[in-house]
N, C-alpha and C. Protein backbone atom coordinates (compact mmCIF):
# COMPACT_ATOMS: atom_id res chain seq x y z
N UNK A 1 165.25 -16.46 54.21
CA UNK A 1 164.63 -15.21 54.63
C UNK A 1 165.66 -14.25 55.23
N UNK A 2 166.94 -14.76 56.10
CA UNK A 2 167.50 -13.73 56.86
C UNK A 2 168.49 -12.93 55.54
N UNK A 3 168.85 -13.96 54.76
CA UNK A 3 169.64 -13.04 53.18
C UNK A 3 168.63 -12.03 53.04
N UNK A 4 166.83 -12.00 52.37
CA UNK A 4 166.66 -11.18 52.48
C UNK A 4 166.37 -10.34 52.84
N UNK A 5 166.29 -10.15 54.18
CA UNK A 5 166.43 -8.93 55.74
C UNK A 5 167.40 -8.13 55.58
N UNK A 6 168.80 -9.31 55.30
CA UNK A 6 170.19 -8.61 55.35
C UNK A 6 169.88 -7.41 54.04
N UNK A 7 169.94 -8.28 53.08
CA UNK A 7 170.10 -7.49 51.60
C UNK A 7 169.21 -6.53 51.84
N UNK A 8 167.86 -6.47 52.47
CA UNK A 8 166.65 -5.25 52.61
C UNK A 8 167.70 -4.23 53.23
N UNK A 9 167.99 -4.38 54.13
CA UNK A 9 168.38 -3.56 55.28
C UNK A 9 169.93 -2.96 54.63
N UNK A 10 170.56 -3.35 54.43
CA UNK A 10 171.80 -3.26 53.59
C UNK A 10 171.80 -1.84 52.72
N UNK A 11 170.33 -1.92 52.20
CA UNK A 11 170.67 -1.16 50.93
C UNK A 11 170.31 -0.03 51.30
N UNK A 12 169.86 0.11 53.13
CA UNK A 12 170.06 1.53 53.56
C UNK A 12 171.32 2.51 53.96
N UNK A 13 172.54 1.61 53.56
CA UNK A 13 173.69 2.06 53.55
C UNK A 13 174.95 2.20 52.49
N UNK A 14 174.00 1.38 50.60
CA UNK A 14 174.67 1.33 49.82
C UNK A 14 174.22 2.27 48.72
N UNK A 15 174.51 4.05 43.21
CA UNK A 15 174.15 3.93 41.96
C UNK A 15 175.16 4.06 41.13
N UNK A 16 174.78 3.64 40.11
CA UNK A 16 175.85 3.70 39.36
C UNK A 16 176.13 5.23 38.81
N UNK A 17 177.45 5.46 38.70
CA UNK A 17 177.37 7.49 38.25
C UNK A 17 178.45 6.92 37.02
N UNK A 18 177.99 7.58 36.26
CA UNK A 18 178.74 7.53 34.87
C UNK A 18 179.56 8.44 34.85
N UNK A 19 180.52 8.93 35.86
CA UNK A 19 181.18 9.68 35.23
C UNK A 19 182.79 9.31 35.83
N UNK A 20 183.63 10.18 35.36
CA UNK A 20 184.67 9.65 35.62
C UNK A 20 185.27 9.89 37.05
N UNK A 21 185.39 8.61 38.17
CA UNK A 21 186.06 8.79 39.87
C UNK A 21 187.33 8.67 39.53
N UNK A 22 187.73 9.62 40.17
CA UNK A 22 189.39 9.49 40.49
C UNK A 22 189.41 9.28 42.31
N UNK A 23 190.65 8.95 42.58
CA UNK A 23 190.86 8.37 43.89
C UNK A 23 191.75 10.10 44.61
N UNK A 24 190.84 9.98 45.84
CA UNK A 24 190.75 11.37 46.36
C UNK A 24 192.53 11.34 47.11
N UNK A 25 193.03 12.64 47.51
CA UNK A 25 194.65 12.30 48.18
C UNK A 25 194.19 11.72 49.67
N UNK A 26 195.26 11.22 50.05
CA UNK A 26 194.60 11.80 51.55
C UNK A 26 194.51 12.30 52.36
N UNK A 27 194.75 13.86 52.21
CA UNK A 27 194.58 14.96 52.70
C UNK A 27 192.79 15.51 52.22
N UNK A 28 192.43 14.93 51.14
CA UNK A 28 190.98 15.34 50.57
C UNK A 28 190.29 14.21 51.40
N UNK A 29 190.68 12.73 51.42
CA UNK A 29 189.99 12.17 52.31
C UNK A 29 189.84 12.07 53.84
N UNK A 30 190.92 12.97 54.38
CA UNK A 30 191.14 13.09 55.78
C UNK A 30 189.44 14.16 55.98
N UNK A 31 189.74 15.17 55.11
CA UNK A 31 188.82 16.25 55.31
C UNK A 31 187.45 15.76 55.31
N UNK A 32 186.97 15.20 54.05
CA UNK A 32 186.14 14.59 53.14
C UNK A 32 185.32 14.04 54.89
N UNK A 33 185.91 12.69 55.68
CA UNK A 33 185.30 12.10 56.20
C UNK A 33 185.38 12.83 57.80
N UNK A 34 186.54 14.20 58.04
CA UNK A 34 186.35 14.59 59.22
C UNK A 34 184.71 15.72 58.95
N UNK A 35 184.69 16.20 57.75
CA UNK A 35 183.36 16.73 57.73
C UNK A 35 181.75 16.13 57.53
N UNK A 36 181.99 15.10 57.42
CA UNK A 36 181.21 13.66 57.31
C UNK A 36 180.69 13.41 58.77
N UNK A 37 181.71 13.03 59.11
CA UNK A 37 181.46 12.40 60.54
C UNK A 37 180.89 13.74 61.86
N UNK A 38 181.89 14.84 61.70
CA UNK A 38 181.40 15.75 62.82
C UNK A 38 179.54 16.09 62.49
N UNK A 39 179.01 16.63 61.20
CA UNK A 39 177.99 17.01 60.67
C UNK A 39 176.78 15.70 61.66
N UNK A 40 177.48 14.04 60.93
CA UNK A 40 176.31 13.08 60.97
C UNK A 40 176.02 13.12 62.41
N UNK A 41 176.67 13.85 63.79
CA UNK A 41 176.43 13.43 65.07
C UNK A 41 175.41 14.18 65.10
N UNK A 42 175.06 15.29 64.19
CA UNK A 42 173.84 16.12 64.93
C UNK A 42 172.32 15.59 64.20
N UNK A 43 173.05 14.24 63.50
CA UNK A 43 171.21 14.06 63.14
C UNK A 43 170.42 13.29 64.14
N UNK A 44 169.75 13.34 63.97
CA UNK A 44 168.70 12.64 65.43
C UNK A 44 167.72 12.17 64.52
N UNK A 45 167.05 12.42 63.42
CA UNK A 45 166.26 11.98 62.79
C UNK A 45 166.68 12.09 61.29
N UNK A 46 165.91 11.03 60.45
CA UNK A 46 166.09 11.51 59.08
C UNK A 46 165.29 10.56 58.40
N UNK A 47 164.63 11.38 57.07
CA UNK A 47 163.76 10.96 56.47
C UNK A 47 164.17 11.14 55.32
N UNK A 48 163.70 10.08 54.17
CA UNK A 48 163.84 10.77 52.70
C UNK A 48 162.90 9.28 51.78
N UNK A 49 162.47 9.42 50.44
CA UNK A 49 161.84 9.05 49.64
C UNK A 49 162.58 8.35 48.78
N UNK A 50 162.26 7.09 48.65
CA UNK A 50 163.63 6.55 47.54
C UNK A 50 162.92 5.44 46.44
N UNK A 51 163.95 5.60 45.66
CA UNK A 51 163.86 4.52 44.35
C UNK A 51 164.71 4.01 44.18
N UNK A 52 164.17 2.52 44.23
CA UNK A 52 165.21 1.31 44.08
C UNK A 52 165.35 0.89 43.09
N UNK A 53 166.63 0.29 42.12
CA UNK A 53 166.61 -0.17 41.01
C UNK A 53 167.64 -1.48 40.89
N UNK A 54 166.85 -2.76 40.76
CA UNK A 54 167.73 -4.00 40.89
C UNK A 54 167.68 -4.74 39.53
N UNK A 55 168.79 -4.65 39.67
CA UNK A 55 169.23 -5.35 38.27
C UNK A 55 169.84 -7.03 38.57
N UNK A 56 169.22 -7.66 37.87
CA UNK A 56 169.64 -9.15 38.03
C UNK A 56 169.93 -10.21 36.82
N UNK A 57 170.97 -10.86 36.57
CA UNK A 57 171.30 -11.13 35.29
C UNK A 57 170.59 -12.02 34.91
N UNK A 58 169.27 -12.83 35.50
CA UNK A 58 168.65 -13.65 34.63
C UNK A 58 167.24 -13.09 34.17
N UNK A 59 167.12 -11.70 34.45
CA UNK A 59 165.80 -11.35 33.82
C UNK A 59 166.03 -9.73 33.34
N UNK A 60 165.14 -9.99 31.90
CA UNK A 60 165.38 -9.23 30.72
C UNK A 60 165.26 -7.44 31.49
N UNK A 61 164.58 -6.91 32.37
CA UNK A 61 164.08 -5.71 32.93
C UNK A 61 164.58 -5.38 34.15
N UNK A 62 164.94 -4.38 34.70
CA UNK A 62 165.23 -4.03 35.92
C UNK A 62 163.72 -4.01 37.18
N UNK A 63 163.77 -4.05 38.33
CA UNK A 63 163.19 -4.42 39.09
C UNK A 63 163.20 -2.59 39.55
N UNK A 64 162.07 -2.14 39.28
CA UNK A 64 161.89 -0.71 40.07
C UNK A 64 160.87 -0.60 41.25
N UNK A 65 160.91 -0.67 42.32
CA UNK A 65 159.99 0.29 43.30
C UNK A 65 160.28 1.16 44.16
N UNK A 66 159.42 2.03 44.97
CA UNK A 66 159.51 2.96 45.34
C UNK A 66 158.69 2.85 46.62
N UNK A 67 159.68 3.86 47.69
CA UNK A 67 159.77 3.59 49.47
C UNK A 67 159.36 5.05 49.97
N UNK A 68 159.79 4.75 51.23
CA UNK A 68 160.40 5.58 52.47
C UNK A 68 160.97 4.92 53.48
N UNK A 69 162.48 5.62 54.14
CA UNK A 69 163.18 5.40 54.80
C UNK A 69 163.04 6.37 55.80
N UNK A 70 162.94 6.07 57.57
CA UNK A 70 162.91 6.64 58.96
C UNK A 70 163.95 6.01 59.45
N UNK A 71 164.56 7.20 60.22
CA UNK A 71 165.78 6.70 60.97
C UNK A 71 165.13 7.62 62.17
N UNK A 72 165.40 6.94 63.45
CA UNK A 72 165.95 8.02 65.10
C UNK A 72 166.58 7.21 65.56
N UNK A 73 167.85 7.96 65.64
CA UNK A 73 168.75 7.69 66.46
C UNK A 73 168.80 7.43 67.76
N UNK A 74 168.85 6.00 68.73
CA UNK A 74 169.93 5.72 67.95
C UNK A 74 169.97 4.03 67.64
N UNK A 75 168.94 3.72 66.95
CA UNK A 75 168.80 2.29 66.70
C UNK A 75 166.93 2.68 66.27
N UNK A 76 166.56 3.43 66.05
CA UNK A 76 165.29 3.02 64.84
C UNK A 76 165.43 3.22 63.76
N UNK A 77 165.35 2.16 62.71
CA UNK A 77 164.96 2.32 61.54
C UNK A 77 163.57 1.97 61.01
N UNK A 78 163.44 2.66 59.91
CA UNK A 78 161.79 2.04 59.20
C UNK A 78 162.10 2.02 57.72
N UNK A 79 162.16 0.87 57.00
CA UNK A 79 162.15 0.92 55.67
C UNK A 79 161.26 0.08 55.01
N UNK A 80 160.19 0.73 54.23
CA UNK A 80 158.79 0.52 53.56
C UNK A 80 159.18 0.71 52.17
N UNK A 81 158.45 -0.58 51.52
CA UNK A 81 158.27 -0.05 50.34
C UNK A 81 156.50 -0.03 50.04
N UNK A 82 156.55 0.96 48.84
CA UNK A 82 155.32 1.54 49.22
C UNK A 82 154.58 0.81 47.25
N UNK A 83 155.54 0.69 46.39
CA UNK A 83 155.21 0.92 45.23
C UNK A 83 156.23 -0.12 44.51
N UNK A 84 155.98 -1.13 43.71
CA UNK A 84 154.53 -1.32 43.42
C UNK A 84 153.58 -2.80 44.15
N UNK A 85 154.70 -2.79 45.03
CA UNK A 85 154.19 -3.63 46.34
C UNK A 85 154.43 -3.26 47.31
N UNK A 86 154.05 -3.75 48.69
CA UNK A 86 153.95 -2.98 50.15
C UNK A 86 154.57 -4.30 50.63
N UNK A 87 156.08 -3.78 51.46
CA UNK A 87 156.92 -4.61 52.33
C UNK A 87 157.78 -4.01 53.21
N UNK A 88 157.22 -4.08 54.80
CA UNK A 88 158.30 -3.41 55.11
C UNK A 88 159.05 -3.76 56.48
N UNK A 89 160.25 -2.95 56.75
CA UNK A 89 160.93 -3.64 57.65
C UNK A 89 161.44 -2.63 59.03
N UNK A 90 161.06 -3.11 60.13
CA UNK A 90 161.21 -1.89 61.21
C UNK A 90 162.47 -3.17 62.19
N UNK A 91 163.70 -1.89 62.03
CA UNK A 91 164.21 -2.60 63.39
C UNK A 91 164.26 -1.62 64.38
N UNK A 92 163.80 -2.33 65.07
CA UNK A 92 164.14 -2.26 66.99
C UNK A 92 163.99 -2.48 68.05
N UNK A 93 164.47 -2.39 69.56
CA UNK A 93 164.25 -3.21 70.24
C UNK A 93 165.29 -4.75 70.03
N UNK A 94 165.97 -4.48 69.09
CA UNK A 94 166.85 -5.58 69.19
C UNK A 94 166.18 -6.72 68.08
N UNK A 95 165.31 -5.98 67.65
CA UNK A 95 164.44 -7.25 66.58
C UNK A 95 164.21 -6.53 65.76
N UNK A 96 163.75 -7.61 64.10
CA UNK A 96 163.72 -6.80 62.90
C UNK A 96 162.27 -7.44 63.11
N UNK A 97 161.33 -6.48 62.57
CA UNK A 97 159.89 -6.92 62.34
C UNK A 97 159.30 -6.48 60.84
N UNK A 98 158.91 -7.17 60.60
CA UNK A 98 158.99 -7.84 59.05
C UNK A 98 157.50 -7.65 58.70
N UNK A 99 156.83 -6.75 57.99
CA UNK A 99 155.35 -7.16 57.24
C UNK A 99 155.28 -6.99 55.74
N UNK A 100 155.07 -8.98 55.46
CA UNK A 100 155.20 -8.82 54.00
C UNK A 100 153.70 -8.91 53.57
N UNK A 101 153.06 -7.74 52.86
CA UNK A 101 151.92 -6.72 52.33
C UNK A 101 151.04 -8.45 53.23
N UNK A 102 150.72 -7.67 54.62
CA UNK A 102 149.89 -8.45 55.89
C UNK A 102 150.22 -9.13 56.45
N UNK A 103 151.56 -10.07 55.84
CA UNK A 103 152.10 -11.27 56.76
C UNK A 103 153.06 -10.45 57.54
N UNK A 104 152.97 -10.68 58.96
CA UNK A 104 153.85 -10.31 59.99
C UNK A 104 154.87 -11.14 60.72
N UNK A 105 155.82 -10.92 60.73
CA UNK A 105 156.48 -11.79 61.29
C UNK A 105 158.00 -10.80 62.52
N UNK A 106 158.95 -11.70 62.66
CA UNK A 106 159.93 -11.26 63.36
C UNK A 106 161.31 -11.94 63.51
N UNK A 107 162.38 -11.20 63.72
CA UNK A 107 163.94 -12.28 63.42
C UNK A 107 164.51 -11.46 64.81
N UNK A 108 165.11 -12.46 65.69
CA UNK A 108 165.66 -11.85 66.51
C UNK A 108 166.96 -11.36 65.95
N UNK A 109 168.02 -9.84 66.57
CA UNK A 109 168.56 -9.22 65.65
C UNK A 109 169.75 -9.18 66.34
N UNK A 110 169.86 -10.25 67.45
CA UNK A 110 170.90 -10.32 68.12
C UNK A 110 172.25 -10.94 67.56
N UNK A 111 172.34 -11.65 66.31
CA UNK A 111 173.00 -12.54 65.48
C UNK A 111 173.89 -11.22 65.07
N UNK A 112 175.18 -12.08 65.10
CA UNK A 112 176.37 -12.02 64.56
C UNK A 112 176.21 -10.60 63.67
N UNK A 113 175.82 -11.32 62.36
CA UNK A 113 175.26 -10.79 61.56
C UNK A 113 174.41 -9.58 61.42
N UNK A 114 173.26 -9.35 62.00
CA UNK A 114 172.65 -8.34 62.19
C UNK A 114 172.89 -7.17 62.79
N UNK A 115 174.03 -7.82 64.40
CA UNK A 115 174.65 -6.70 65.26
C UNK A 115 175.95 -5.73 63.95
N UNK A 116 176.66 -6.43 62.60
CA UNK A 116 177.36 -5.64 62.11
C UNK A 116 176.30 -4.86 61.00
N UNK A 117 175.41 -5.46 61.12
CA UNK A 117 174.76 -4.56 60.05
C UNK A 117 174.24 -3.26 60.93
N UNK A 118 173.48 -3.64 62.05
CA UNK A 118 172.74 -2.65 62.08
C UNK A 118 174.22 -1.52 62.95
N UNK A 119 175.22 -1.92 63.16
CA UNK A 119 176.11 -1.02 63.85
C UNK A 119 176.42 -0.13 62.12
N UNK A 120 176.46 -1.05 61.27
CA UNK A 120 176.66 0.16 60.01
C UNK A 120 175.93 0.89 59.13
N UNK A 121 174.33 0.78 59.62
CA UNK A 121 173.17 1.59 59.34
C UNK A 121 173.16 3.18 60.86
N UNK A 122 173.28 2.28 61.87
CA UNK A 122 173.74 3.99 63.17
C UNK A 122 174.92 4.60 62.91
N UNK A 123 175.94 3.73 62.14
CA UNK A 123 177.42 4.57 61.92
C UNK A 123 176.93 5.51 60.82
N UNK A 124 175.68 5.09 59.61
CA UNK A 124 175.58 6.25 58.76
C UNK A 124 175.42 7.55 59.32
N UNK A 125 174.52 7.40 60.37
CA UNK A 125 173.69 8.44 60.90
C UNK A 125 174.41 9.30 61.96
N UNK A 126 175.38 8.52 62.62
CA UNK A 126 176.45 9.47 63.48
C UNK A 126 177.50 9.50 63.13
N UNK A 127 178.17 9.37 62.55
CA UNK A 127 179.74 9.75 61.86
C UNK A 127 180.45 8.34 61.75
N UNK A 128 180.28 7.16 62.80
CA UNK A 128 181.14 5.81 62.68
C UNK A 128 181.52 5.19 61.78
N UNK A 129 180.63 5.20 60.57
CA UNK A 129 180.79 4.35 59.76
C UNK A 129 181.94 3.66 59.26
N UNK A 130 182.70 5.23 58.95
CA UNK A 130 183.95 5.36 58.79
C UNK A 130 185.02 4.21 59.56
N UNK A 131 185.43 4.03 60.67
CA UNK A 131 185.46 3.75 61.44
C UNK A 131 185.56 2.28 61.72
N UNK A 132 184.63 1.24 61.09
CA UNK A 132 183.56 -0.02 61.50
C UNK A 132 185.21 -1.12 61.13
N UNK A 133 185.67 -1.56 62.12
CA UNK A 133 186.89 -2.68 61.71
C UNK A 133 186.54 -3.73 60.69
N UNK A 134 184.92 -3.63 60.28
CA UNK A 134 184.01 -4.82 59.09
C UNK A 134 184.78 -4.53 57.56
N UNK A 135 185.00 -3.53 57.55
CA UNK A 135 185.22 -2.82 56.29
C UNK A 135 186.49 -2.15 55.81
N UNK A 136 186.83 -2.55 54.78
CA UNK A 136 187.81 -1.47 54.08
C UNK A 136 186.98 -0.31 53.47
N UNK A 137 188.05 1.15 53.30
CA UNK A 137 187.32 1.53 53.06
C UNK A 137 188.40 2.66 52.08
N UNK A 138 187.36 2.49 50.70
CA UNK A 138 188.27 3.45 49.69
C UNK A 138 187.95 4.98 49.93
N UNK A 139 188.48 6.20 49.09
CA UNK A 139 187.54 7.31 49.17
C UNK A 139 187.54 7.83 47.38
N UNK A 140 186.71 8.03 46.52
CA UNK A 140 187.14 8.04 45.56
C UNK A 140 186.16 10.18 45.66
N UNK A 141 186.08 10.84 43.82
CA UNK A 141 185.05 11.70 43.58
C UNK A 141 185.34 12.13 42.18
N UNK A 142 184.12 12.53 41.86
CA UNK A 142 183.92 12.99 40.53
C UNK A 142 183.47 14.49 40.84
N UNK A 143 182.56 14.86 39.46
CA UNK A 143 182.31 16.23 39.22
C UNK A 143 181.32 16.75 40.24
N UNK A 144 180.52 15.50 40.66
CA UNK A 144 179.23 15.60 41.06
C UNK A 144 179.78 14.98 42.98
N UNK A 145 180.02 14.26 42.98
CA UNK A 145 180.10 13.26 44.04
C UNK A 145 181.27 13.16 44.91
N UNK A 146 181.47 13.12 46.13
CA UNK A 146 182.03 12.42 46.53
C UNK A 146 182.01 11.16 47.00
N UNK A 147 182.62 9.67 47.40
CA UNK A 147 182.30 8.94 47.71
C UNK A 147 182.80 7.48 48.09
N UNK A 148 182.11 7.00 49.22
CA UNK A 148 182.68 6.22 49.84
C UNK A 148 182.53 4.36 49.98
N UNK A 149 183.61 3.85 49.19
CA UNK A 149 183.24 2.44 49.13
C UNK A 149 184.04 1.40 50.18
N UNK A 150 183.01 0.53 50.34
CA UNK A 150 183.25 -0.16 51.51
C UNK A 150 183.27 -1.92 51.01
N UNK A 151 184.33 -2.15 51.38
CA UNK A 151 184.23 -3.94 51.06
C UNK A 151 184.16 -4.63 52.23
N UNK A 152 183.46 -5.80 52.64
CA UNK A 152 183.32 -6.31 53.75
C UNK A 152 184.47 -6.98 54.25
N UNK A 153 184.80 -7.26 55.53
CA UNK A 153 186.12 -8.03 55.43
C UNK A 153 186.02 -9.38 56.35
N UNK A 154 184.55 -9.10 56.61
CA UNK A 154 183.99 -10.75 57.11
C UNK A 154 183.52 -11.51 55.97
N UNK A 155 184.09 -12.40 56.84
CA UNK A 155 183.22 -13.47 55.79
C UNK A 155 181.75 -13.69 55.62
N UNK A 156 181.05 -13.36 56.86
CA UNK A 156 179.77 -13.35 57.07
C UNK A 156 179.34 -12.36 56.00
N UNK A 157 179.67 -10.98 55.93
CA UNK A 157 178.93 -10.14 55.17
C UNK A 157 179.38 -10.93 54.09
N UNK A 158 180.52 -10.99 53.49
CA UNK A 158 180.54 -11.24 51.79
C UNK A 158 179.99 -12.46 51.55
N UNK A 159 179.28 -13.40 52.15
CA UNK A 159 178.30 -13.78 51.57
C UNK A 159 176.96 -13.30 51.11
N UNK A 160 176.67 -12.08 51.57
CA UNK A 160 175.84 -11.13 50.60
C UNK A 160 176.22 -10.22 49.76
N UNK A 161 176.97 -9.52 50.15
CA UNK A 161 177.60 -8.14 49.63
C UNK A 161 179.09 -8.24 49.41
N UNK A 162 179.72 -7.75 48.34
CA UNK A 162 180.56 -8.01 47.77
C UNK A 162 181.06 -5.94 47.65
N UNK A 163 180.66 -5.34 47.08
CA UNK A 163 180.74 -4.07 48.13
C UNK A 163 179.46 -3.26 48.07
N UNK A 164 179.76 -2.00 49.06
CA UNK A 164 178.53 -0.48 49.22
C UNK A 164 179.29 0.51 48.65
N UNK A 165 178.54 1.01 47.86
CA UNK A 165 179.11 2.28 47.74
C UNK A 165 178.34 3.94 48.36
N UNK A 166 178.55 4.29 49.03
CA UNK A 166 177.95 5.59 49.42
C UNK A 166 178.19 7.33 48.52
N UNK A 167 177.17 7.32 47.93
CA UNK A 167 177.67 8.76 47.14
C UNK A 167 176.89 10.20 47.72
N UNK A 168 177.71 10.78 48.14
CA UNK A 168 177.79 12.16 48.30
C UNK A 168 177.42 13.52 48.14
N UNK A 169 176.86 13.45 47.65
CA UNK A 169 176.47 15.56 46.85
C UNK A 169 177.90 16.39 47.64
N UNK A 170 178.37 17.00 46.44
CA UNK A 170 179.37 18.07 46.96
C UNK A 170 178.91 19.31 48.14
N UNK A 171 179.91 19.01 48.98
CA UNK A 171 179.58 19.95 49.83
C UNK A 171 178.17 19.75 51.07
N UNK A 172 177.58 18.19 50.90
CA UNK A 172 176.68 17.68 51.65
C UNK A 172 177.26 16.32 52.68
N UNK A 173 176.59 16.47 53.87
CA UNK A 173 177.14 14.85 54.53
C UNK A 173 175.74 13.65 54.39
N UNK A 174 174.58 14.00 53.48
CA UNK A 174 174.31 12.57 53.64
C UNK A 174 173.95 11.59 52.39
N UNK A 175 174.15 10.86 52.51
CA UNK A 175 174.05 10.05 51.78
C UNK A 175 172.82 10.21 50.15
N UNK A 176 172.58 10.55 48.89
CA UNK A 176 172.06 10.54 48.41
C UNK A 176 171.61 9.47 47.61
N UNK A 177 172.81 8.88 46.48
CA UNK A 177 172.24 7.54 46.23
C UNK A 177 173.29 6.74 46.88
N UNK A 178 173.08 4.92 46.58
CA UNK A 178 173.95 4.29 47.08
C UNK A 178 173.73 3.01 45.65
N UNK A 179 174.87 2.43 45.83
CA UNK A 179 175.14 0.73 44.82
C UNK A 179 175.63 0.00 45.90
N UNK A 180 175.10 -0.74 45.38
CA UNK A 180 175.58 -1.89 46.30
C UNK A 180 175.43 -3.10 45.17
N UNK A 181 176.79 -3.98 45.60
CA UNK A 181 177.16 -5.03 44.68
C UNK A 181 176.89 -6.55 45.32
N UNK A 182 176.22 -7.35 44.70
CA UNK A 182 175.69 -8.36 45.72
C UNK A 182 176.95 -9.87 45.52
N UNK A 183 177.05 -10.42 46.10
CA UNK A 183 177.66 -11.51 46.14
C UNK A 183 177.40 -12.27 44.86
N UNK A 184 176.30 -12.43 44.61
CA UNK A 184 175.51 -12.90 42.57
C UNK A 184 176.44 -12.18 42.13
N UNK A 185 176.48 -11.02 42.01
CA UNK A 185 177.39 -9.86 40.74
C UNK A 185 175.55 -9.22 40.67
N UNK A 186 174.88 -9.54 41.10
CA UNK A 186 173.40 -8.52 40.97
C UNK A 186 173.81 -7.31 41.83
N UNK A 187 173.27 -6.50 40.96
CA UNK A 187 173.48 -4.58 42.02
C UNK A 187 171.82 -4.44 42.53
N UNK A 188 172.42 -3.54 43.04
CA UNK A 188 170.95 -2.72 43.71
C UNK A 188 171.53 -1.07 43.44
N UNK A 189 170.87 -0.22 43.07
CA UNK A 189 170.90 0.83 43.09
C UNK A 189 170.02 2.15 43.48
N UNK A 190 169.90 2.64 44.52
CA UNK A 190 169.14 3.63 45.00
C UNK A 190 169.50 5.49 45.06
N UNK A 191 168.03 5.73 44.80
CA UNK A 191 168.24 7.48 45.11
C UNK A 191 167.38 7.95 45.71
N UNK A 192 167.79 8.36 46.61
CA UNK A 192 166.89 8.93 47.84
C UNK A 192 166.91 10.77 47.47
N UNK A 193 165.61 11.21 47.77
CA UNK A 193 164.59 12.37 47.54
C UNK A 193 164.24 13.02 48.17
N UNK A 194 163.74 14.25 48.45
CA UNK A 194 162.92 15.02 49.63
C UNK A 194 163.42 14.41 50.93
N UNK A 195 164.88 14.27 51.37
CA UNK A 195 165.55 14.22 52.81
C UNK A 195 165.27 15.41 53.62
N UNK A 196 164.98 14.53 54.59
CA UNK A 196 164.75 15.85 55.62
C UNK A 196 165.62 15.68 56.58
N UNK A 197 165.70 16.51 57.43
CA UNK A 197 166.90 15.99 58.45
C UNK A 197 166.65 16.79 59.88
N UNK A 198 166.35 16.06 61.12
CA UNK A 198 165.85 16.28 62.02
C UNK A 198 164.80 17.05 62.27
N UNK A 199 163.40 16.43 61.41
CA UNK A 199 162.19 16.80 61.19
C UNK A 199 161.56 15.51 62.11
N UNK A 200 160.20 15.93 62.63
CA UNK A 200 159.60 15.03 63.49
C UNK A 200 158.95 13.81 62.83
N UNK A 201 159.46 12.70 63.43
CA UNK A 201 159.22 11.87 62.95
C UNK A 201 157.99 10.65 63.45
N UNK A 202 157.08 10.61 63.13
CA UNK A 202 155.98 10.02 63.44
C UNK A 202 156.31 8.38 64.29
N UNK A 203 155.93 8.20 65.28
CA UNK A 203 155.76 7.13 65.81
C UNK A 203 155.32 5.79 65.10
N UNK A 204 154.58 5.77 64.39
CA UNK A 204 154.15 5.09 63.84
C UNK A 204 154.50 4.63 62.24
N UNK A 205 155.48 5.22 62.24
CA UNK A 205 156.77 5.36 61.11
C UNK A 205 157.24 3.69 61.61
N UNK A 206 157.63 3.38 63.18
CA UNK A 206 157.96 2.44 63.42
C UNK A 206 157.65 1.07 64.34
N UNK A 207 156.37 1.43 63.82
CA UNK A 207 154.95 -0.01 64.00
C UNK A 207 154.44 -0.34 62.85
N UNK A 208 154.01 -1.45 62.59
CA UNK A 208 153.76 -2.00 61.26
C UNK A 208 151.85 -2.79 61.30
């Protein structure tokens, strides 16, 4: 169960883009992540609509459903999926609380493990990420994207994740889609929709 908490929670910080990345100088990545980081301190909230797409090599179809993601800073998250099953996961308070479509449950979130994850779900949201001693971190961009990949450099994480990738919209700091590469060689791939960004965010976004 805690693999899949990790991997749930994970993929709020990790698609595939077909086009061609070149590796940014680093004078483009100095900039790239000083405008990244100053921008992410002023979010306090953020919302957006997403579609997940998991691909796994022993079955013939990709795995599609469809969410919403709540963040307030500076340690709530809420990530629901809404479609075409209901599962969702609220951390805070130091605990992840878990309702799988009625079963409720809870993982204390004090572990090793959880403290680097959830420090690199608040680094999205305030500029750190960058930053996190967990991670290497490349800067690559294309026509469309800029973007930022991260390999774990614990051992703890790469037993799930093998890397994140964070992609960009030109000229934007948050996050639109993300890949993430799983320890299997299975991806996950997401694109998040209708972001809002320090719009009020319902209480009950993070009770289950």
């Amino acid at each position: 169960m805690i693999k899949n908490i990790a991997l749930s929670i994970l993929l709020l910080i990790s698609t595939f883009v077909f086009a061609q990345n070149t590796a940014m100088s680093a004078t483009e990545a100095k900039a790239f992540v000083s405008k990244v980081s100053s921008e992410s301190k002023q979010i306090k909230t953020l919302q957006s609509d997403f579609t997940q797409t998991k691909k796994m090599d022993f079955l013939d179809k990709n795995i599609v459903t469809y969410g919403r993601m709540s963040l307030k800073t500076p340690n709530m998250l809420s990530w629901k999926y809404t479609k075409p099953y209901q599962y969702s996961i609220v951390f805070k308070d130091n605990k992840i609380f878990i309702n799988d479509q009625g079963k409720k449950s809870s993982v204390d979130a004090k572990s090793k493990t959880f403290e680097k994850i959830n420090k690199l779900i608040v680094g999205s949201s305030n500029g750190q990420m960058f930053n996190d001693p967990e991670f290497s971190v490349t800067y690559l961009k294309n026509a469309n994207f800029n973007i930022a990949k991260f390999i774990p450099k614990s051992s703890q994480l790469l037993k799930y994740i093998k890397q994140i990738e964070l992609h960009f919209p030109k000229n934007q700091s948050t996050v639109s889609q993300v890949n993430m590469t799983e320890a299997s060689g299975d991806t996950t791939n997401i694109v998040f929709k209708n972001t809002k960004v320090n719009a009020p965010v319902a209480a009950s976004e993070f009770s289950l």
